[in-house]
Protein backbone atom coordinates (compact mmCIF):
# COMPACT_ATOMS: atom_id res chain seq x y z
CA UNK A 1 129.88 106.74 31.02
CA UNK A 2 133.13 107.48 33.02
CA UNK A 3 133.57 106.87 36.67
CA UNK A 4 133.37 110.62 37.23
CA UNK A 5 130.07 110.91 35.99
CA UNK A 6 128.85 107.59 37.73
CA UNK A 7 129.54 108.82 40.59
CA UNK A 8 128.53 112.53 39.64
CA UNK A 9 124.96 110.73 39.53
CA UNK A 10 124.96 108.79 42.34
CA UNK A 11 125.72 111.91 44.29
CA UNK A 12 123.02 113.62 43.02
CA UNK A 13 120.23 110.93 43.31
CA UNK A 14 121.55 110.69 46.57
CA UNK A 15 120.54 114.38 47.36
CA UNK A 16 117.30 113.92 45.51
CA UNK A 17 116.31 110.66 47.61
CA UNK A 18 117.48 112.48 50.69
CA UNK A 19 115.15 115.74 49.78
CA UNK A 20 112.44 113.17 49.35
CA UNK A 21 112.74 112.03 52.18
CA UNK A 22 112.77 114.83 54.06
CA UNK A 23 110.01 115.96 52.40
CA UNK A 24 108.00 113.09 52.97
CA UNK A 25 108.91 113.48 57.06
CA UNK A 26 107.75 117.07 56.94
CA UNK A 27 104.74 115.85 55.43
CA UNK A 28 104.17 112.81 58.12
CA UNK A 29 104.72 115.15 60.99
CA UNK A 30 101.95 118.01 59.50
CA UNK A 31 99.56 115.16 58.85
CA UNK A 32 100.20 113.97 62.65
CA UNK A 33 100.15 117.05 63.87
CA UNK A 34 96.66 118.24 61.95
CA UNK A 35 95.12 115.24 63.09
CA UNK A 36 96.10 115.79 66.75
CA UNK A 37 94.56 119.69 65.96
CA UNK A 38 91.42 118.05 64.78
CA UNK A 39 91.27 115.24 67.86
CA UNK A 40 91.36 118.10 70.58
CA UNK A 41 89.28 120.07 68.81
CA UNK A 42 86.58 116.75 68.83
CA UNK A 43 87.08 117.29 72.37
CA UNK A 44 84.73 119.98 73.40
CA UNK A 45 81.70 117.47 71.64
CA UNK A 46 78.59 117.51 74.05
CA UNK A 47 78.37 113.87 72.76
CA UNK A 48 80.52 112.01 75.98
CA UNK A 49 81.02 108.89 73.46
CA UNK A 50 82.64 111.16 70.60
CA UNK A 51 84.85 112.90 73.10
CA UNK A 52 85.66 109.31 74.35
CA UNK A 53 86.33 108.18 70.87
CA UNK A 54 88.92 111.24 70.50
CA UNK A 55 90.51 110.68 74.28
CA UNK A 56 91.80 107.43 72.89
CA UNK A 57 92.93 108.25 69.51
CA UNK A 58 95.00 110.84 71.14
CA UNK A 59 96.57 108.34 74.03
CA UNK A 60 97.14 106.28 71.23
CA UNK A 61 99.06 108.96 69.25
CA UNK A 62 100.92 109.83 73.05
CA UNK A 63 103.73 112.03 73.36
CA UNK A 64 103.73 113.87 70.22
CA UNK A 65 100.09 114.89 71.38
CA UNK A 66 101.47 116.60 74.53
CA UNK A 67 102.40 120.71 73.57
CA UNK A 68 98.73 120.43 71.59
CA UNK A 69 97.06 119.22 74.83
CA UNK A 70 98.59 121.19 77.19
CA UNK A 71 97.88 124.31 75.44
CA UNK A 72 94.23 123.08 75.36
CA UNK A 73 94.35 122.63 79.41
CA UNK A 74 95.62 125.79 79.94
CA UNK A 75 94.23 128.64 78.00
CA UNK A 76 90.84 126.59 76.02
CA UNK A 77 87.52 128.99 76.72
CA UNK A 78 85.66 125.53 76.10
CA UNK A 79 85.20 124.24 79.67
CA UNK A 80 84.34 120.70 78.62
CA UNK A 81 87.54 120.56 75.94
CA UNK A 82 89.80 121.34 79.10
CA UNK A 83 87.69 118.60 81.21
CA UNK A 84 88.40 116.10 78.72
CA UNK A 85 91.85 117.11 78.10
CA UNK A 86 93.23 116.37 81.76
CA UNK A 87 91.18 113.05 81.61
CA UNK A 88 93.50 112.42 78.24
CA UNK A 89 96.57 113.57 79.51
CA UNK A 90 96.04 110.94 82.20
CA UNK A 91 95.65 108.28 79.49
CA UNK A 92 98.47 109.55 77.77
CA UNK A 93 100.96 109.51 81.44
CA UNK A 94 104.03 111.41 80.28
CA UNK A 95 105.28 113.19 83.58
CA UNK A 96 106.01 116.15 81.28
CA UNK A 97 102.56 116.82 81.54
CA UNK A 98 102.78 117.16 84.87
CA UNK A 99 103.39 120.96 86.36
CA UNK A 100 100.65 122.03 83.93
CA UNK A 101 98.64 119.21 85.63
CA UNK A 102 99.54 120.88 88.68
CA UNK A 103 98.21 124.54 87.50
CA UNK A 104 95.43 123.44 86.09
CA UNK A 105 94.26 121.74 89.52
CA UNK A 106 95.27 125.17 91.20
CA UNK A 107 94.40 127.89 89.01
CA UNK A 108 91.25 126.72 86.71
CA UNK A 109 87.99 127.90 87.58
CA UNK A 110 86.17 124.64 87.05
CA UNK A 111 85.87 122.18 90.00
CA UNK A 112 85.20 119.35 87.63
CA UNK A 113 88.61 120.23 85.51
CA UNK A 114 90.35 120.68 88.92
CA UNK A 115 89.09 117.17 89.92
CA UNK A 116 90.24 115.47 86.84
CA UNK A 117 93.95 116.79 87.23
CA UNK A 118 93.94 115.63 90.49
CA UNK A 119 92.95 112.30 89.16
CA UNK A 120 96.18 112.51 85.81
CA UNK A 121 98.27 113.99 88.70
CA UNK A 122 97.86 110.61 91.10
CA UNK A 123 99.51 108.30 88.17
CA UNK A 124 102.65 110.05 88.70
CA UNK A 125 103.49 108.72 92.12
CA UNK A 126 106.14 109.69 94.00
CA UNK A 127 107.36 112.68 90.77
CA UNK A 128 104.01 114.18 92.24
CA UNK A 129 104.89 114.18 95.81
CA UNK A 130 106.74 117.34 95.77
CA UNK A 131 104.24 119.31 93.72
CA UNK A 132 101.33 118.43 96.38
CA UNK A 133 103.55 119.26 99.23
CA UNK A 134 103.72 122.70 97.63
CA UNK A 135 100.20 122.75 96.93
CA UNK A 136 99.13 121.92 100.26
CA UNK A 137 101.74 124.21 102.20
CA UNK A 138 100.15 127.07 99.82
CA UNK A 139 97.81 129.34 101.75
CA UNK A 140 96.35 130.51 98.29
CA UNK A 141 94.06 127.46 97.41
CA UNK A 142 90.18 126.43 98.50
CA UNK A 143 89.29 124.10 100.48
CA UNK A 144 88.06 121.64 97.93
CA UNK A 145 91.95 121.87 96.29
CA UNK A 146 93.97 120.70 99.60
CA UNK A 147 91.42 118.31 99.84
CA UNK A 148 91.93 117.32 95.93
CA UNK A 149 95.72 117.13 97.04
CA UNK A 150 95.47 114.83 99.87
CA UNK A 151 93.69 112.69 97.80
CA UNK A 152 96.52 112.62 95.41
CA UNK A 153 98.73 112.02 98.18
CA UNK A 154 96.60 108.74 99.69
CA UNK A 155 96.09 107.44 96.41
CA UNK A 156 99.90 107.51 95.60
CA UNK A 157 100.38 105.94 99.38
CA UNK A 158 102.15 102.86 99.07
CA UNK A 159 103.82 103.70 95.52
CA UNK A 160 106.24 105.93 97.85
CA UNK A 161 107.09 105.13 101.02
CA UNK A 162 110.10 106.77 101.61
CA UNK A 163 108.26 109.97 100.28
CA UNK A 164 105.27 110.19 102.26
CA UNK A 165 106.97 109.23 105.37
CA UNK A 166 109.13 112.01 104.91
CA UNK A 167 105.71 114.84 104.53
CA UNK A 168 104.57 112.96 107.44
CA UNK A 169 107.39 114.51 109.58
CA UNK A 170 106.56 118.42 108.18
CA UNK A 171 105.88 121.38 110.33
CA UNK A 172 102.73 122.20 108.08
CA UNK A 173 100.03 120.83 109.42
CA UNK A 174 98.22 120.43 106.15
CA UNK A 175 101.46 118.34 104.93
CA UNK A 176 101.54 116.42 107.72
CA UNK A 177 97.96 115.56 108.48
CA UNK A 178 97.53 114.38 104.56
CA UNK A 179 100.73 112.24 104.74
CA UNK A 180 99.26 110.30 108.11
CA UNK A 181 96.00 109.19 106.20
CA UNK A 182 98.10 108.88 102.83
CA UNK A 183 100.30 105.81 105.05
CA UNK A 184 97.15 103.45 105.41
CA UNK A 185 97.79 100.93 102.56
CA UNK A 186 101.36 101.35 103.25
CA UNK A 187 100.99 100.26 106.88
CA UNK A 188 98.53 97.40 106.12
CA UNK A 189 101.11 95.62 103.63
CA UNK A 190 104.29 96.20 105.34
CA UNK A 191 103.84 96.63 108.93
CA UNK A 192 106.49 99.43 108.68
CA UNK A 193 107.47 99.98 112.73
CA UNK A 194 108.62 103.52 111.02
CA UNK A 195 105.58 104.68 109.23
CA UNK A 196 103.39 103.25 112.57
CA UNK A 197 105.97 105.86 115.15
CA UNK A 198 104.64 108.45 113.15
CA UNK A 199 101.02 107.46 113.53
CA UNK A 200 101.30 107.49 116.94
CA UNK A 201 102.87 110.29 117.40
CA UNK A 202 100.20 112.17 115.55
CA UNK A 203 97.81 111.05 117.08
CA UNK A 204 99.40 113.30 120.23
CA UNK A 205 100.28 116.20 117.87
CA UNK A 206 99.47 119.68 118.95
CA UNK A 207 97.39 120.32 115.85
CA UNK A 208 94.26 119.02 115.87
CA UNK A 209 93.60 118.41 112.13
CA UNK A 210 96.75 115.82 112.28
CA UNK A 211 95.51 114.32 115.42
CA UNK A 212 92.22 113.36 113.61
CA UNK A 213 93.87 112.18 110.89
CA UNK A 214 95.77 109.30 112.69
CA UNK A 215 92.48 108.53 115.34
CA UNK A 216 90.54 107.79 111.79
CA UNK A 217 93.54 106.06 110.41
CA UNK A 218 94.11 103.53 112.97
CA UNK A 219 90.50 102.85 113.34
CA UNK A 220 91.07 101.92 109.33
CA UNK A 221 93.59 99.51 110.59
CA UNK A 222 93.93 95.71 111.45
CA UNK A 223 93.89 96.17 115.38
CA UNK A 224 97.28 97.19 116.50
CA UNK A 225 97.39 96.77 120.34
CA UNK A 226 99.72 99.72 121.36
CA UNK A 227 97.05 102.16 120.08
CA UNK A 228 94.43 101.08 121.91
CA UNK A 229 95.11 103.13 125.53
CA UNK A 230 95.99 106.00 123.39
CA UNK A 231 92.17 105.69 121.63
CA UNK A 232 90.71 105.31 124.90
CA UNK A 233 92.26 108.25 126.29
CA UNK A 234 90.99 110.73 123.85
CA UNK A 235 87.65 109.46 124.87
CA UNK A 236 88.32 112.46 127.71
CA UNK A 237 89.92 115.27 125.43
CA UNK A 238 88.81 118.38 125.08
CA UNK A 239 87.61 118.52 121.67
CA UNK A 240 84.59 117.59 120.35
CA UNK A 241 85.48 116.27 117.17
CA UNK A 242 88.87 114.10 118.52
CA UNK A 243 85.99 113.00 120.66
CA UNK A 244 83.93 111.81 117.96
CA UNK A 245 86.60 110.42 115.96
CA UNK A 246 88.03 108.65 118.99
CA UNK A 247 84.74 106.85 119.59
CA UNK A 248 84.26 105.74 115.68
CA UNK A 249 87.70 104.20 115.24
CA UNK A 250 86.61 102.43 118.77
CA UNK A 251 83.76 101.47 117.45
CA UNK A 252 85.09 100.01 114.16
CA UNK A 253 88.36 98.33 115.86
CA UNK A 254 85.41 96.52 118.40
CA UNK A 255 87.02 97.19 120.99
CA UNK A 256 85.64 95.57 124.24
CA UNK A 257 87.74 97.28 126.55
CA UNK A 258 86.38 100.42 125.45
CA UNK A 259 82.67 99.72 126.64
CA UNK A 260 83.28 100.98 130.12
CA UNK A 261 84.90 104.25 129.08
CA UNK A 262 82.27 104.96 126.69
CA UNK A 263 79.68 104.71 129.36
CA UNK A 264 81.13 106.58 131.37
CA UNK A 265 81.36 109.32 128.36
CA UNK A 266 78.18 108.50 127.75
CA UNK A 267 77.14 109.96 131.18
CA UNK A 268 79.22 113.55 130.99
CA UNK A 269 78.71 114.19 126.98
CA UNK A 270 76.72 117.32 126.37
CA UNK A 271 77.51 117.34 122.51
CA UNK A 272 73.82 115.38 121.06
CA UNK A 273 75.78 113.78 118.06
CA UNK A 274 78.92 112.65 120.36
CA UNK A 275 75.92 110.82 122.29
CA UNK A 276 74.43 109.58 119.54
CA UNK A 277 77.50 107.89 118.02
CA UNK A 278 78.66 106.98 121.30
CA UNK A 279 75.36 104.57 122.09
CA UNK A 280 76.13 103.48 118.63
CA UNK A 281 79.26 102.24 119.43
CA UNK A 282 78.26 100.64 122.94
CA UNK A 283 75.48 98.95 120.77
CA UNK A 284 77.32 97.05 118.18
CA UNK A 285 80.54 96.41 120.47
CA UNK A 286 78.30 94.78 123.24
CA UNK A 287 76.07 92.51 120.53
């Protein structure tokens, strides 16, 4: 055989091994991507431990899993198939997943699915912040999702600073009074004279939500002696439940100093759960 036809032949076995293996890739990908179809569809089982079984075949599989599972989030009739899909998509953490994480919490009718997309959405950390700013700026949402969203924003706390500092300094009130709790865990590891500025000036804020906010957050905290006036003060404001709130974090920082003040409370109070928290408090500071 001439060199021409050598090499005539290892051209062509060349394109055949090539085909091949092509072939066998399109194969590999349909068999992947039938048995991701067949995993999601294992998750709308009323058995918990099968659905389990499929939630971490599929993390296991990861990425490649994610247009299959975020099509099941998003338009699935199967309420339990899109409960267990945000609970995978958490396993599987690509931040792709993420703005559909984000509609699912704001636009699904199920409280339980809207619960466990708050819970994927938390793992992000600070890629999240933005999207639960915009969530909680929103006047479109229930109760029960701002509430899902300040979670979010306390449990990513400490994993970003910079980031929830920076809602802490918002004109929405909503933003602003989620970032103050969300600075807790942040405050107790670093002592960040920053992050504590912007506690106290909360807890003077004109809106009342954020005010309450930092009162219950520095009663959370390991005594920090500037606060203390400030605490006692609000023992005399106007509402009831900075009132309240005011004598808890009192009551949970022991603070001596406070004794006399809540007496005197104690004397003028009209609301009867104010009173009964405020004896409370005069009770286990005194013992």
């Amino acid at each position: 055989m001439d060199n021409y036809s050598k090499s005539k032949l290892t051209t062509e076995e060349q394109k055949s091994n090539t085909k091949g293996s092509n072939q066998t890739i399109r194969s590999k990908k349909k068999s992947i991507q039938d048995e991701i179809k067949l995993l999601i569809k294992g998750l709308n089982d009323e058995n918990g431990l099968v659905r389990r079984s499929h939630t971490e075949a599929l993390a296991q599989i990861g990425t490649s899993a994610l247009p299959e599972l975020i099509n099941a989030l998003l338009n699935s009739k199967n309420v339990i198939q899109r409960r267990a899909v945000a609970k995978t998509l958490k396993l599987v953490g690509d931040p792709a997943a993420l703005p559909h994480l984000i509609k699912a919490l704001t636009n699904d009718s199920d409280s339980v699915v809207q619960f466990s997309a708050a819970g994927a959405i938390a793992i992000f950390g600070e890629a999240a912040v933005k999207d639960l700013i915009i969530v909680l700026e929103s006047k479109e949402y229930t109760e029960m999702q701002y509430g899902l969203a300040a979670w979010c924003l306390a449990f990513i706390g400490s994993k970003a600073p910079n980031a929830i500092k920076r809602a802490a300094k918002s004109k929405n009130t909503n933003v602003k009074s989620a970032a103050i709790s969300a600075l807790e865990e942040h405050i107790r590891q670093s002592q960040d004279q920053e992050a504590i500025q912007l506690v106290e000036s909360a807890i003077n804020d004109n809106a009342e939500n954020v005010q309450i906010e930092a009162i219950k957050l520095v009663g959370k905290l390991y005594r920090i002696e500037s606060f203390i006036p400030t605490l006692i003060s609000k023992l005399k404001d106007k509402s009831v439940d900075i009132r309240k709130t005011s004598v808890l974090s009192l009551m949970q920082l022991n603070i001596n100093e406070a004794i006399s003040p809540l007496k005197d409370l104690l004397q003028i109070e009209q609301d009867k759960n104010v009173r009964i928290i405020i004896k409370l408090a005069i009770k286990k500071i005194d013992n």
